[in-house]
Protein backbone atom coordinates (compact mmCIF):
# COMPACT_ATOMS: atom_id res chain seq x y z
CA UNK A 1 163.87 20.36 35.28
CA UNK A 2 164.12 20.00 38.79
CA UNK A 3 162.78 16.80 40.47
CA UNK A 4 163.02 17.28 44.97
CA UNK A 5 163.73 13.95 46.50
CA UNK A 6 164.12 15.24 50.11
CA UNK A 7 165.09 18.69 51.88
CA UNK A 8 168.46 18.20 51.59
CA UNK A 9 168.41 16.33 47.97
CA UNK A 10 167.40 16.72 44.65
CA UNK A 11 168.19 15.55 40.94
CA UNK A 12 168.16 18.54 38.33
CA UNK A 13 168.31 18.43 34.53
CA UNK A 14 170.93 20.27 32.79
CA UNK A 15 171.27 20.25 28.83
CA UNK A 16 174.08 17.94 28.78
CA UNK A 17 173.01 15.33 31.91
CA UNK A 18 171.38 14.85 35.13
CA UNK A 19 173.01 16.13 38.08
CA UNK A 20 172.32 14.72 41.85
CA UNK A 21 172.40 17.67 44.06
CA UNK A 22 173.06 18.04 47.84
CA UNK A 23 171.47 21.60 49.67
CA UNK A 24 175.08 22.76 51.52
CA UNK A 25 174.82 26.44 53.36
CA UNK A 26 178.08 28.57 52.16
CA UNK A 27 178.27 31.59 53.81
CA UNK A 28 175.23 31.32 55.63
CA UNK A 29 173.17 30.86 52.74
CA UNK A 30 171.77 27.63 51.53
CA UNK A 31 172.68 26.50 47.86
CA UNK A 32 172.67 23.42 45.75
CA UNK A 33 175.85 21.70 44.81
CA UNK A 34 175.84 18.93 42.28
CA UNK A 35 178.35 15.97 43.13
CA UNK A 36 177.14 13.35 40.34
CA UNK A 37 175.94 13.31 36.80
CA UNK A 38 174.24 10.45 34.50
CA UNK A 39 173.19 10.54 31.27
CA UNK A 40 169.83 9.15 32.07
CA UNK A 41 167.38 10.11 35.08
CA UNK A 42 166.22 6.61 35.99
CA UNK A 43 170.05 6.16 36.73
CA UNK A 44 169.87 9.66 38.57
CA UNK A 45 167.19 8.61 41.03
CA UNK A 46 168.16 5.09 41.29
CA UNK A 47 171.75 5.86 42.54
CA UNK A 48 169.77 8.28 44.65
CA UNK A 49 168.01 6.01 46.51
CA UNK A 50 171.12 2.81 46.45
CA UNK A 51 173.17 6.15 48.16
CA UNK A 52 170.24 6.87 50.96
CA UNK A 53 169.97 3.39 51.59
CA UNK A 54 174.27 2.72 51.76
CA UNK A 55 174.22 6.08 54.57
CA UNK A 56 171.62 4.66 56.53
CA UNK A 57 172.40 4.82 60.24
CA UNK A 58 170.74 0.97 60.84
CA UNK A 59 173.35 -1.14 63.22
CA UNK A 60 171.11 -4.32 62.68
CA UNK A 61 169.74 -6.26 60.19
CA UNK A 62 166.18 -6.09 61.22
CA UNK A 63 167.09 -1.93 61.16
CA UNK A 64 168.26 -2.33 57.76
CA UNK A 65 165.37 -4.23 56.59
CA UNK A 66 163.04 -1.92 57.78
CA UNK A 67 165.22 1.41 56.61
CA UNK A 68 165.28 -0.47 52.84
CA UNK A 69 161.58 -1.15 53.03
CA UNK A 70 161.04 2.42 53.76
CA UNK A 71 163.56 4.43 51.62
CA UNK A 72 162.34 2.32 48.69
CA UNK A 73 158.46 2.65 49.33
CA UNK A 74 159.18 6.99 49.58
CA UNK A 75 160.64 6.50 46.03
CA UNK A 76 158.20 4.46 44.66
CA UNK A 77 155.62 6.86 45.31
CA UNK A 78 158.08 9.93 44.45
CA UNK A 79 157.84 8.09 40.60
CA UNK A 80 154.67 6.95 40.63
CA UNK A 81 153.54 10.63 42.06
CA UNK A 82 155.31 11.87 38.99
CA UNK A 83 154.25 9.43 36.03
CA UNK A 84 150.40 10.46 37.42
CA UNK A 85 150.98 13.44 37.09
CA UNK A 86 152.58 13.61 33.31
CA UNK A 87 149.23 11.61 32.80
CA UNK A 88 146.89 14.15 34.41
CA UNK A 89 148.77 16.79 32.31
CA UNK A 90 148.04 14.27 28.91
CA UNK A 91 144.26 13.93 29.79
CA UNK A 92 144.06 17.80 30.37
């Protein structure tokens, strides 16, 4: 399973964990290149978002407000986008 999170992240399932994956180009060819692994995906995506939120360029605190506010609301829907759409696929 592969869940996108943005262009240049993604978390992907593996039969032992969950791997948090950055897009890197290597030899002029883009590729995915895992740099963390969890043993559960809420932990996968919530580290996801806690590392977004950490690298944010915001130099105030009304910037970081705003950049949490934001960052948090994209994966809110990201899940909630998801968990409607295991239930569509239920229903069907």
């Amino acid at each position: 399973m592969i869940i996108p999170l943005s262009k240049d992240y993604r978390v992907r399932g593996t039969e032992q964990c969950w791997q948090l994956e950055r897009a890197v180009v290597r030899k002029g060819k883009r590729e995915w290149a895992a740099f963390k692994y969890f043993s559960e995906l809420g932990k996968a995506v919530s580290e996801a978002c806690r590392r977004e939120i950490r690298l944010h360029s915001a130099t105030t605190l009304t910037d970081a407000i705003e950049a949490v506010d934001l960052i948090a609301a994209r994966y809110n829907k990201l899940l909630d986008d998801a968990l409607n759409d295991v239930e569509s696929r239920r229903a069907a």
